[in-house]
Structure formats: C-alpha cells, structure tokens
Protein backbone atom coordinates (compact mmCIF):
# COMPACT_ATOMS: atom_id res chain seq x y z
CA UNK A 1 -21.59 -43.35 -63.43
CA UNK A 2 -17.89 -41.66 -63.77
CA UNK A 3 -17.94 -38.39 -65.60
CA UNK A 4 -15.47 -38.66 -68.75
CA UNK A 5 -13.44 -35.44 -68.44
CA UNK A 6 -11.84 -35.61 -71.97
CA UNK A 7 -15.56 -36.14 -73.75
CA UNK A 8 -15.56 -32.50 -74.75
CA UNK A 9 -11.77 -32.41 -75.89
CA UNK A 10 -12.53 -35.36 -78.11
CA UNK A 11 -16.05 -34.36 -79.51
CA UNK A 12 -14.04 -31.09 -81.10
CA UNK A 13 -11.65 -33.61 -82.73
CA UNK A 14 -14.53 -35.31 -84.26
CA UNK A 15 -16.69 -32.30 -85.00
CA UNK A 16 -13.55 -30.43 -86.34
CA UNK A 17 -12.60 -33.74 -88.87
CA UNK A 18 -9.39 -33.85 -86.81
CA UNK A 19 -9.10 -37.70 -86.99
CA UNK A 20 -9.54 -37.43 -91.14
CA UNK A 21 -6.80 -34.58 -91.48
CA UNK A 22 -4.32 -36.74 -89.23
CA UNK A 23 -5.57 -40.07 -91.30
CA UNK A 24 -4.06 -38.11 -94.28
CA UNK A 25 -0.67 -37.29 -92.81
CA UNK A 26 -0.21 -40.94 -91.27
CA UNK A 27 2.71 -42.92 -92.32
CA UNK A 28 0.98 -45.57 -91.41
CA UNK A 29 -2.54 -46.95 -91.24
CA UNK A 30 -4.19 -50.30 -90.50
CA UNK A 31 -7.56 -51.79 -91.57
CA UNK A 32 -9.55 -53.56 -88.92
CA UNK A 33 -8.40 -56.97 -90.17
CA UNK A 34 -5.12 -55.76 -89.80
CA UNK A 35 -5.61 -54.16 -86.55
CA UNK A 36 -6.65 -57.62 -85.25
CA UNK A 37 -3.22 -59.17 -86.79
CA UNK A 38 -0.97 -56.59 -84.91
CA UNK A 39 -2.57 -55.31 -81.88
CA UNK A 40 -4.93 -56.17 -78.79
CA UNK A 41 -7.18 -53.86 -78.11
CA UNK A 42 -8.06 -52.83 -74.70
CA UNK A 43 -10.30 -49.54 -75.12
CA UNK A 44 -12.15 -47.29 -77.03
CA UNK A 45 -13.30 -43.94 -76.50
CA UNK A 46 -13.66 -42.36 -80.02
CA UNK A 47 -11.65 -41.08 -81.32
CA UNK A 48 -9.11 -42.80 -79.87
CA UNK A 49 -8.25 -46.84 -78.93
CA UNK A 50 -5.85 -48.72 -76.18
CA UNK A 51 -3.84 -51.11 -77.35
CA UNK A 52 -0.95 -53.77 -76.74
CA UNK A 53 0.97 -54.14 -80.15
CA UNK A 54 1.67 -57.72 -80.52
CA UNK A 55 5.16 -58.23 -81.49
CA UNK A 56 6.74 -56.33 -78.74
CA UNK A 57 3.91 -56.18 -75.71
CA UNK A 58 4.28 -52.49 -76.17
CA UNK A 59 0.77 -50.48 -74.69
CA UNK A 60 -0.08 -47.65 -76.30
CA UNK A 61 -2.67 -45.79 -78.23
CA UNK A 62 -3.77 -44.85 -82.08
CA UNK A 63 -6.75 -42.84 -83.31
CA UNK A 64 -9.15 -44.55 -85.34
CA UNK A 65 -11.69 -42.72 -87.91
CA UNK A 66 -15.31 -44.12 -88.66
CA UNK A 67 -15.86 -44.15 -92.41
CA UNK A 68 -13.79 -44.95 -93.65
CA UNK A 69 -12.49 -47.14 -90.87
CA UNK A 70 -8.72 -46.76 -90.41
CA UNK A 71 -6.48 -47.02 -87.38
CA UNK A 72 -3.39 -44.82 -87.48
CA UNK A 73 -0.32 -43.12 -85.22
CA UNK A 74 0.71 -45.59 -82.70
CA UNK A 75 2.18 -43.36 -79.86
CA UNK A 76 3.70 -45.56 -77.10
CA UNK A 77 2.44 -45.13 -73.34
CA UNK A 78 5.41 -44.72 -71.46
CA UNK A 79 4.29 -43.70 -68.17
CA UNK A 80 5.63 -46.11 -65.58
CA UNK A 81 2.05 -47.15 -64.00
CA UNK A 82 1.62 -49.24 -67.33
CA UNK A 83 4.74 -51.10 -67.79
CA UNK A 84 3.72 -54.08 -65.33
C-alpha cells in the first residue's frame, strides 16, 4: 500500500472546520445533483475531489464538505502533465 503524504495536511483541514469556513466564503457551490450535471469526477481524498468540468474539458479540483454536502472553489490544474 502507498503512503498518502498529504493525509495529515488534510485531516487538520477537517479537524480545524476549514472546508465549512471556505464553504461560507464560496462564490459558488454545487449540490451533488449538480455536481453530476457539470463535472466528472475522477478522485476523492476528503476533503478534496478531481474533476473534469464538462463544458470546457477543463481538470481541476474543488473541496467538498460532508454535512451538509456541498462542492465549492473550482481551481484549475494547470500543470502541463495533465493537459493530454
């Protein structure tokens, strides 16, 4: 088994209710349902998700929180290993 070296870094965003506090500032915010609509998803690893937004073929990533469940801050991967 691989060792995840980012599990600590994102336990203290749970633990610390970072996902909730960035939920609040988001300009935007997707239910599942909605998530489904505009985005593939390709990964999880809480707090975070992978995804391909739909209209553009864009990858990127968003954090997600729990309860309730809401999928915010699209940042776009730009690195050039992911643009194929």
């Amino acid at each position: 088994m691989t060792e995840d070296s980012t599990e600590t870094f994102r336990r203290t965003l749970i633990e610390n209710g970072i996902p909730e506090h960035e939920l609040r500032e988001a300009e935007e915010r997707w239910t599942t349902e909605e998530l489904k609509r505009d985005f593939e998803v390709i990964g999880f690893l809480a707090p975070f998700v992978a995804v391909i937004r739909k209209s553009d073929g864009k990858k990127g990533s968003m954090m997600f929180t729990h309860h309730p469940r809401f999928y915010f801050n699209f940042i776009e991967d730009t690195r050039r290993d992911l643009a194929d």
